[in-house]
N, C-alpha and C. Protein backbone atom coordinates (compact mmCIF):
# COMPACT_ATOMS: atom_id res chain seq x y z
N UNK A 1 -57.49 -52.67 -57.64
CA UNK A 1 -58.63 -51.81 -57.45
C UNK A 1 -59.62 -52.02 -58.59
N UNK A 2 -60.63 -52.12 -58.46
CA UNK A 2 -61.70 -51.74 -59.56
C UNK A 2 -63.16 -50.81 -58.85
N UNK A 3 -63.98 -50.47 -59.77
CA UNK A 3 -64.81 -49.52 -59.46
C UNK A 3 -65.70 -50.15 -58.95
N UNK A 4 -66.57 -49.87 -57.41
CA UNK A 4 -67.72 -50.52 -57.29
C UNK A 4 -68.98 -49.82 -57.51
N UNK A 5 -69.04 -48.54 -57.14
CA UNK A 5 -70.79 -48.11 -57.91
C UNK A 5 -70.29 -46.67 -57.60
N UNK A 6 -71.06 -45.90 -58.54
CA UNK A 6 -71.62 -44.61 -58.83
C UNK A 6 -72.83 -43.89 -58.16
N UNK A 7 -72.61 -43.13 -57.34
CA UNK A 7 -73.95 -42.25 -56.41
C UNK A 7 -74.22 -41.45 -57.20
N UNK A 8 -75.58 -41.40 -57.07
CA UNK A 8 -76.30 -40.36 -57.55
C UNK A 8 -77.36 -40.12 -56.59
N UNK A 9 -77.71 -38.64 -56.33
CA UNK A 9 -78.55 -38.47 -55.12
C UNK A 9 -80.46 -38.34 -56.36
N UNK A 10 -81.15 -38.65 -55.46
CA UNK A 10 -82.31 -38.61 -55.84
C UNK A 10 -83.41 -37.82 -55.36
N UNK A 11 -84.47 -37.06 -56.24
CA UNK A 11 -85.42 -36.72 -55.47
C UNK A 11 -86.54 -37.52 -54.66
N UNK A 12 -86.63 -38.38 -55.61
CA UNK A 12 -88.20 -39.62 -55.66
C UNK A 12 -87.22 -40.95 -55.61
N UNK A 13 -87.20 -41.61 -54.47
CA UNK A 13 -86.47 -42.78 -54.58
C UNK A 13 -87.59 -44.20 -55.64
N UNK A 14 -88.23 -44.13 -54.97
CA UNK A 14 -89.28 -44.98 -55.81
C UNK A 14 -89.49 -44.92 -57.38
N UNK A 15 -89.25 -43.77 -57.57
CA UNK A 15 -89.71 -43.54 -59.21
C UNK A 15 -88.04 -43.42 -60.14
N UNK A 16 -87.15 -43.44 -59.05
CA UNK A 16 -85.83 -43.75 -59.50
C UNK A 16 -85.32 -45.33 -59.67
N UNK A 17 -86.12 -45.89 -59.02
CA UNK A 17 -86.03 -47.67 -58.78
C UNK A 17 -86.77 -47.95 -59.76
N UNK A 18 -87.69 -47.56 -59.94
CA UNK A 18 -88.72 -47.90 -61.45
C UNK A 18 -87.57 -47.56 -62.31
N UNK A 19 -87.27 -46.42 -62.47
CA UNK A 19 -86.72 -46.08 -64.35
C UNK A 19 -85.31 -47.09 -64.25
N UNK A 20 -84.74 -47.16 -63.26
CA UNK A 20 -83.41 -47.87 -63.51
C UNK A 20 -83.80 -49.32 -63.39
N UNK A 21 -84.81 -50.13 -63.00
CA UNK A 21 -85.45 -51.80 -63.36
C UNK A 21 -86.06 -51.59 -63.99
N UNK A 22 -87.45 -51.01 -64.76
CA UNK A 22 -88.15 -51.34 -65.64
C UNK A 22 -87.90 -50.62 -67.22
N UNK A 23 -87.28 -49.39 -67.32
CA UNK A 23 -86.25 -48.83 -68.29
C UNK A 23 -85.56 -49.53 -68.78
N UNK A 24 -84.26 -49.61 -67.79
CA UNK A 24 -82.90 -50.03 -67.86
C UNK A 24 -82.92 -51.39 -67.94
N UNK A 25 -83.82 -52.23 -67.16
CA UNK A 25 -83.33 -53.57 -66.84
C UNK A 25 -82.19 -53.85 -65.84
N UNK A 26 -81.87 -52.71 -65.08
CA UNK A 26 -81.48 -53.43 -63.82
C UNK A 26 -82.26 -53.60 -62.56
N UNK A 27 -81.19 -54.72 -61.78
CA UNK A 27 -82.37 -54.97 -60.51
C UNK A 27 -82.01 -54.13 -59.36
N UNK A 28 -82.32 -54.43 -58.58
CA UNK A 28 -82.35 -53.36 -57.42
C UNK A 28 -81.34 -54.82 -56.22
N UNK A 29 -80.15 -54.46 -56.11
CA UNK A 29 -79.90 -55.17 -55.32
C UNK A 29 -79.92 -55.06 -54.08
N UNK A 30 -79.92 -54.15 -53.47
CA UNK A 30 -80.16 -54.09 -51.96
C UNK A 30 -80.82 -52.52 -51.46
N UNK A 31 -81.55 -52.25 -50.62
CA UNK A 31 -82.24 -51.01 -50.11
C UNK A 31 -81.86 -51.21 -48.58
N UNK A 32 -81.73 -49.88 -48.30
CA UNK A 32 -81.13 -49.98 -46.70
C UNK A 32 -81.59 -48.26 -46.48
N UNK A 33 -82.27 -48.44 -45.08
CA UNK A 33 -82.74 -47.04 -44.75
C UNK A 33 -81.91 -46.81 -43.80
N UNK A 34 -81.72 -45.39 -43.15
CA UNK A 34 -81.24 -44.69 -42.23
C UNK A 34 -81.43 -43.96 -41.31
N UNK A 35 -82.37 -44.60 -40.58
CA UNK A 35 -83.15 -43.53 -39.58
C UNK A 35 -82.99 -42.38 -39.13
N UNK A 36 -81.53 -42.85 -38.72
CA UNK A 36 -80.64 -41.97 -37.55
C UNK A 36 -80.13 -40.74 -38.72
N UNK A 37 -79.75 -41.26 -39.89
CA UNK A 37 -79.44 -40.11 -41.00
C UNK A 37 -80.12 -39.52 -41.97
N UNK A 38 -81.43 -40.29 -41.56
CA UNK A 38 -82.57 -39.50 -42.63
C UNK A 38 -82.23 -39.57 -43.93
N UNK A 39 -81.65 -40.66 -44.45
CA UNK A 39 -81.75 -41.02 -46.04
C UNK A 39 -81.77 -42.85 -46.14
N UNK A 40 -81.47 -42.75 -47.09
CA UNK A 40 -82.16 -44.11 -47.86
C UNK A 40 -81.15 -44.57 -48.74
N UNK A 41 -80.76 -46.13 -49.03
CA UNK A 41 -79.36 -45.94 -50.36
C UNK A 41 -80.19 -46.90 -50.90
N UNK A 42 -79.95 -47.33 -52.00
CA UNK A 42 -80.68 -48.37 -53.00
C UNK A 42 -79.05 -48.49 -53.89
N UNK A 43 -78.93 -49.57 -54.22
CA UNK A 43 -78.27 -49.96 -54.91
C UNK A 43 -78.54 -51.37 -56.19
N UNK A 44 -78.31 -50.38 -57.61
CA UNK A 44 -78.71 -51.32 -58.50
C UNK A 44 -77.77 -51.59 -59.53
N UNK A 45 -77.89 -53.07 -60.23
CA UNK A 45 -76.99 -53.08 -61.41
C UNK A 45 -77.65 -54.20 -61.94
N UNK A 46 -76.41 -55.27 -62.93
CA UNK A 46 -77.17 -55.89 -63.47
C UNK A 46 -77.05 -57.37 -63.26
N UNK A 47 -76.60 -57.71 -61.79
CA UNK A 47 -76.04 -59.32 -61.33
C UNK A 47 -74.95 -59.98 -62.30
N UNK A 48 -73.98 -59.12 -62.48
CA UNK A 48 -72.63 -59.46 -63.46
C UNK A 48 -71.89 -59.44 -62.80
N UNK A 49 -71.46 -58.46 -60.98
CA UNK A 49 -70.29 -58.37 -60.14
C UNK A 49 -69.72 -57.14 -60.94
N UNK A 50 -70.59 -56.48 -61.73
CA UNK A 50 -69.65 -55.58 -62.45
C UNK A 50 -70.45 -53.98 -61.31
N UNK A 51 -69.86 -52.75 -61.57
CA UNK A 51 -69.95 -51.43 -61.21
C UNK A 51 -71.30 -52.05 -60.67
N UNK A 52 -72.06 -51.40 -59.83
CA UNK A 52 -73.23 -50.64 -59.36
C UNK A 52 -73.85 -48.96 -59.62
N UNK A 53 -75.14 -48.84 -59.28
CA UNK A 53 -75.61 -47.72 -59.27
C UNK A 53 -76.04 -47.48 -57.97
N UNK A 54 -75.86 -46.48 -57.06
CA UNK A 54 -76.23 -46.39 -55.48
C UNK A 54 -77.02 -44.92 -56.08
N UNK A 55 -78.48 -45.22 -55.43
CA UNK A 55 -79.12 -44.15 -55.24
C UNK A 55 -79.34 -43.55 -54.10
N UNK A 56 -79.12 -42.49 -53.42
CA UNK A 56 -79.21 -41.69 -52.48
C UNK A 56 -80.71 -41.08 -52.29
N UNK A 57 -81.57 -41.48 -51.45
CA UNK A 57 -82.31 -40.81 -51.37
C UNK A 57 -82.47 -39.80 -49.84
N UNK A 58 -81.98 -38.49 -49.92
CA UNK A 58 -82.04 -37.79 -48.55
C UNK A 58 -83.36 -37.37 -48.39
N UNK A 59 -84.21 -37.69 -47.15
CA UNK A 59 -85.23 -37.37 -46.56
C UNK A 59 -85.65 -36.03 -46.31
N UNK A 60 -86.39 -35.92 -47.25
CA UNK A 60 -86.97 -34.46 -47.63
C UNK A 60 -86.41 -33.48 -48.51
N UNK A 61 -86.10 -34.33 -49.43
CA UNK A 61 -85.08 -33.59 -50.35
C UNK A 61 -86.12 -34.16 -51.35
N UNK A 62 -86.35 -32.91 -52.76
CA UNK A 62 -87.24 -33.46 -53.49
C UNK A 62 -86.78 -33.42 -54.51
N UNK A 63 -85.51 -32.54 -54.58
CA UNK A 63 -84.68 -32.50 -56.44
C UNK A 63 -83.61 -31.98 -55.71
N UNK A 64 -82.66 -32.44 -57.08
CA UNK A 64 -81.11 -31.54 -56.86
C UNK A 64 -80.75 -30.99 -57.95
N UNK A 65 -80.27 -30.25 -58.36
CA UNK A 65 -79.39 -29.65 -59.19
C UNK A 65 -78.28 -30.55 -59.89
N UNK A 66 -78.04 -31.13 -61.16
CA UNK A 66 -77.17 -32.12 -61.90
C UNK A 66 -75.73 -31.73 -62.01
N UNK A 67 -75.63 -29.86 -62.16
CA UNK A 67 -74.49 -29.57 -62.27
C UNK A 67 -74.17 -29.63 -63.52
N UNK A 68 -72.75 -28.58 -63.80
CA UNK A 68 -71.79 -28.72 -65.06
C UNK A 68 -70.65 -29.85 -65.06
N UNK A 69 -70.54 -30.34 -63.74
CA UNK A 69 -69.10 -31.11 -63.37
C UNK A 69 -69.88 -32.71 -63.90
N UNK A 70 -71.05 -32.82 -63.84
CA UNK A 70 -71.32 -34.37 -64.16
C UNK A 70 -71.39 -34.33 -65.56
N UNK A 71 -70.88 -35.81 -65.70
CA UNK A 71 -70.89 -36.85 -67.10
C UNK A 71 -72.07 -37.01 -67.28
N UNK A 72 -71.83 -38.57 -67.63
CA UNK A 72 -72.48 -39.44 -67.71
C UNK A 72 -72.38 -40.47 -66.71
N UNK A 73 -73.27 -41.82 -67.12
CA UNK A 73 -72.66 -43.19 -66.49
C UNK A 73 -73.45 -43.39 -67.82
N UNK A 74 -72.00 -44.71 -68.24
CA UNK A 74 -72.23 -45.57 -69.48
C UNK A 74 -72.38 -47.02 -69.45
N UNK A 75 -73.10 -47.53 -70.45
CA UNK A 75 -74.22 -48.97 -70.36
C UNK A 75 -73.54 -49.34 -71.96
N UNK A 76 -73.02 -50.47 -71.80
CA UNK A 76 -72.80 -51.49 -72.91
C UNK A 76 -74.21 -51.81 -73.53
N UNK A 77 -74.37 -51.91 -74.65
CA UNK A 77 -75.60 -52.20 -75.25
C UNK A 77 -75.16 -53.16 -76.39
N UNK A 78 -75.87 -54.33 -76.38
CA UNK A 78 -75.61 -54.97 -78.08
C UNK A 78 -76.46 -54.28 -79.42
N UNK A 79 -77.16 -53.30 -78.76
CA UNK A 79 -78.03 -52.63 -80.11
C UNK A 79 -78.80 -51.20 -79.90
N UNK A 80 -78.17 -50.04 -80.11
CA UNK A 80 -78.46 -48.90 -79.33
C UNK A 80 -79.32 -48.40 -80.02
N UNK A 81 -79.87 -48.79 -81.08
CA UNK A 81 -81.02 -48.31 -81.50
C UNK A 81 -82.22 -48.82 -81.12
N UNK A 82 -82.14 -50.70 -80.87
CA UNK A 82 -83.26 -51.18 -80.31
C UNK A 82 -83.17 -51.11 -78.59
N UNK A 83 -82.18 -50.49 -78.25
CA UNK A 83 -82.28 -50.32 -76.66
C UNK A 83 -83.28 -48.67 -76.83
N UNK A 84 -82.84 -47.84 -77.89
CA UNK A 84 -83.78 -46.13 -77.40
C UNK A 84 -84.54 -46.63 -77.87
N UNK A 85 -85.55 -47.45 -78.79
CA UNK A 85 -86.95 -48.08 -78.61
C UNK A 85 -87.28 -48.36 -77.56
N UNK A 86 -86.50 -49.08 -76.85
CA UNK A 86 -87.17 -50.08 -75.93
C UNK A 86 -87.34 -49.11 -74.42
N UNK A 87 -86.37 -47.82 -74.16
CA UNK A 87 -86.35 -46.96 -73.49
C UNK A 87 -87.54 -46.27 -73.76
N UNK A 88 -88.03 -45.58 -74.89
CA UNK A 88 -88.91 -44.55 -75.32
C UNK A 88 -90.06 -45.38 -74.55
N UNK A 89 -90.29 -46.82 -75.56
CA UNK A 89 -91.52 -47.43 -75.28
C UNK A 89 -91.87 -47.46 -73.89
N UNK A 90 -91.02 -47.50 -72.74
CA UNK A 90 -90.83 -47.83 -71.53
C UNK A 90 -91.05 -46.56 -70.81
N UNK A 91 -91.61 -45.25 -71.30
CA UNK A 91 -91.60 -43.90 -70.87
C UNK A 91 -90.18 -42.91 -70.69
N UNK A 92 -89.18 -43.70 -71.26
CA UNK A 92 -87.86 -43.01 -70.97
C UNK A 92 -87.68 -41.96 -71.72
N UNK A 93 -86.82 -40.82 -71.77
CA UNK A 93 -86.56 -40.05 -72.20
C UNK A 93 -85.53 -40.36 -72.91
N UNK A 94 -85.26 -40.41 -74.31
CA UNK A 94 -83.89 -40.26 -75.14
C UNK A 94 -83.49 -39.01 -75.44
N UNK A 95 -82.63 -38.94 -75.10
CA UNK A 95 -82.33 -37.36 -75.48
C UNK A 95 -80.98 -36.96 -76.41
N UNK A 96 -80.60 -37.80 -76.95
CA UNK A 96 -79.62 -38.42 -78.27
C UNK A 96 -79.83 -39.45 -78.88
N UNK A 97 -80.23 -39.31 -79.86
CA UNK A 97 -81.03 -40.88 -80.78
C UNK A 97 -79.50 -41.97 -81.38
N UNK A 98 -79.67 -42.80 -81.14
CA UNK A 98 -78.51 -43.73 -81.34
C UNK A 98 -78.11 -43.72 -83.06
N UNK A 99 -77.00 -43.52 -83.26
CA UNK A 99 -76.16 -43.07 -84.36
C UNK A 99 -74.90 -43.05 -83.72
N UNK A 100 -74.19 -43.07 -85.16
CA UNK A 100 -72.41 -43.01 -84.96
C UNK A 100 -72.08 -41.69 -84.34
N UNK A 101 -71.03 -41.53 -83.61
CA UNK A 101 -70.12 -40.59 -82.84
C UNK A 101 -69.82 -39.53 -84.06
N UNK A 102 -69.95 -38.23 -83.67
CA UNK A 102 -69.33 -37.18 -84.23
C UNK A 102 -67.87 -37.54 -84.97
N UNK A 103 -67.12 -37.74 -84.13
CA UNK A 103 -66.00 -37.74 -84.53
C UNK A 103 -65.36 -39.28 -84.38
N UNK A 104 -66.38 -40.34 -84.72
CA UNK A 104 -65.41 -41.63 -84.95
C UNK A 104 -66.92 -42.36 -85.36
N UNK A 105 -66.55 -43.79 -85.49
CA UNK A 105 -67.47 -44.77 -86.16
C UNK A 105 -68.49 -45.80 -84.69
N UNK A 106 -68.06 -45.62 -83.65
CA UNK A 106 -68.76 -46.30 -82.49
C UNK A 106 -70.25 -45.65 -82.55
N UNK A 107 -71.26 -46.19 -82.65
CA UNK A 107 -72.89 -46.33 -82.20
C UNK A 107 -73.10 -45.78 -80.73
N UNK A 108 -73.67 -44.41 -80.71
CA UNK A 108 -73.88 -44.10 -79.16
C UNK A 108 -75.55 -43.41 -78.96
N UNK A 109 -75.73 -43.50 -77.86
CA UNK A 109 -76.88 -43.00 -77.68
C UNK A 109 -77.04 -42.33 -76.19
N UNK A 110 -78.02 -41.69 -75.87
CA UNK A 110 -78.05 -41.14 -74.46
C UNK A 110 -79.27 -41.08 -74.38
N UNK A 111 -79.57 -41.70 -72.86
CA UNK A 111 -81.13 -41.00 -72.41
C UNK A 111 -80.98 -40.53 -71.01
N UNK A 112 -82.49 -40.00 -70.35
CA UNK A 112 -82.31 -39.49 -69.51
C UNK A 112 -82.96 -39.94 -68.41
N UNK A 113 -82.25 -40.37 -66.94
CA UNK A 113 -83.51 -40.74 -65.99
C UNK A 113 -84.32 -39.49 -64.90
N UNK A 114 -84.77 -40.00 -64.46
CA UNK A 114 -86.28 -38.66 -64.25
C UNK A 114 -85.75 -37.38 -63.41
N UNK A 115 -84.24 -37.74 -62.84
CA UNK A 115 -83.48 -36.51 -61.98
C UNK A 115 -82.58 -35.61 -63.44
N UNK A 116 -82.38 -36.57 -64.32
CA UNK A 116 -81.91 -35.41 -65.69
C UNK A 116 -80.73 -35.86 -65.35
N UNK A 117 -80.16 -37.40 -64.98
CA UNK A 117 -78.50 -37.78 -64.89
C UNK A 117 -79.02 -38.65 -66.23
N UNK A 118 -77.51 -38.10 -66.94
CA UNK A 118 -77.52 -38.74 -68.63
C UNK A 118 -77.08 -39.97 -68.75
N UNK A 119 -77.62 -40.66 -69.20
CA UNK A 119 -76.61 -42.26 -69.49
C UNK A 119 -76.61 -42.51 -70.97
N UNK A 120 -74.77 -42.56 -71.01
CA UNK A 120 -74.53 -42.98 -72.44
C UNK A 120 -75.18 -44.67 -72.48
N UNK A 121 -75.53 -44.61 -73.76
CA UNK A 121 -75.64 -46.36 -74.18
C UNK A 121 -74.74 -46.52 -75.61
N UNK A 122 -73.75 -47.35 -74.88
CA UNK A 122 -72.45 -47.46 -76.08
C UNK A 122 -73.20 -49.12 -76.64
N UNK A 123 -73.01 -49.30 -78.17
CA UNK A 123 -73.14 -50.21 -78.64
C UNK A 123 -71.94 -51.37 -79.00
N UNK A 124 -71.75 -52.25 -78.91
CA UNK A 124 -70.90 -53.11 -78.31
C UNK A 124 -71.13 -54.24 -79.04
N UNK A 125 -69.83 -54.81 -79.50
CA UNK A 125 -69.82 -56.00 -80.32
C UNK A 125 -69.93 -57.10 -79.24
N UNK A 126 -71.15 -58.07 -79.67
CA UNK A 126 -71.45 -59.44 -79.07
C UNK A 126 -70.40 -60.07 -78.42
């Protein structure tokens, strides 16, 4: 078994495809609408065969609620300080500035995409 992608439902599918390719740097690998079900899936990552991100967009749905039960989804980074530059510069929201872990020595950071789902950015030896 391994993991293939993470849903997250969306208000704005379009402006969710922006922050996760032009933010993040992933691509958008496939979009598929649903007539008959009145939503939309987008699925993005980063052409590695590794996890995906599936965005849900339900038709006429304009926000959701994030909840207490959600995490995160976490992003390997080789440099988490020049990744929340490169986020900020990019209109992203950081909403934990990259520094060591409370309680250990690993480099972490978090930002936010425009529905308010958090993504850790763990820093990661080359």
């Amino acid at each position: 078994m391994r993991i293939l992608h993470t849903m997250l439902r969306v208000g704005d599918l379009d402006r969710s495809i922006a922050f996760y390719t032009d933010v993040l740097g992933m691509t958008l690998l496939r979009r598929q609408d649903y007539p008959g079900g009145k939503f939309t899936l987008a699925f993005l990552g980063f052409n590695d065969g590794g996890a995906e991100i599936e965005l849900t967009h339900n038709w006429g749905v304009e926000s959701y609620e994030v909840g207490t039960g959600y995490g995160h989804v976490a992003l390997a980074v080789p440099d988490a300080y020049a990744a929340c530059e490169q986020v900020a510069a990019k209109g992203g929201r950081v909403t934990r500035p990259a520094g060591p872990m409370m309680h250990g020595s690993t480099v972490i950071a978090f930002v936010e995409d425009p529905d308010g789902y958090k993504i850790e950015l763990i820093q990661t030896a080359a």
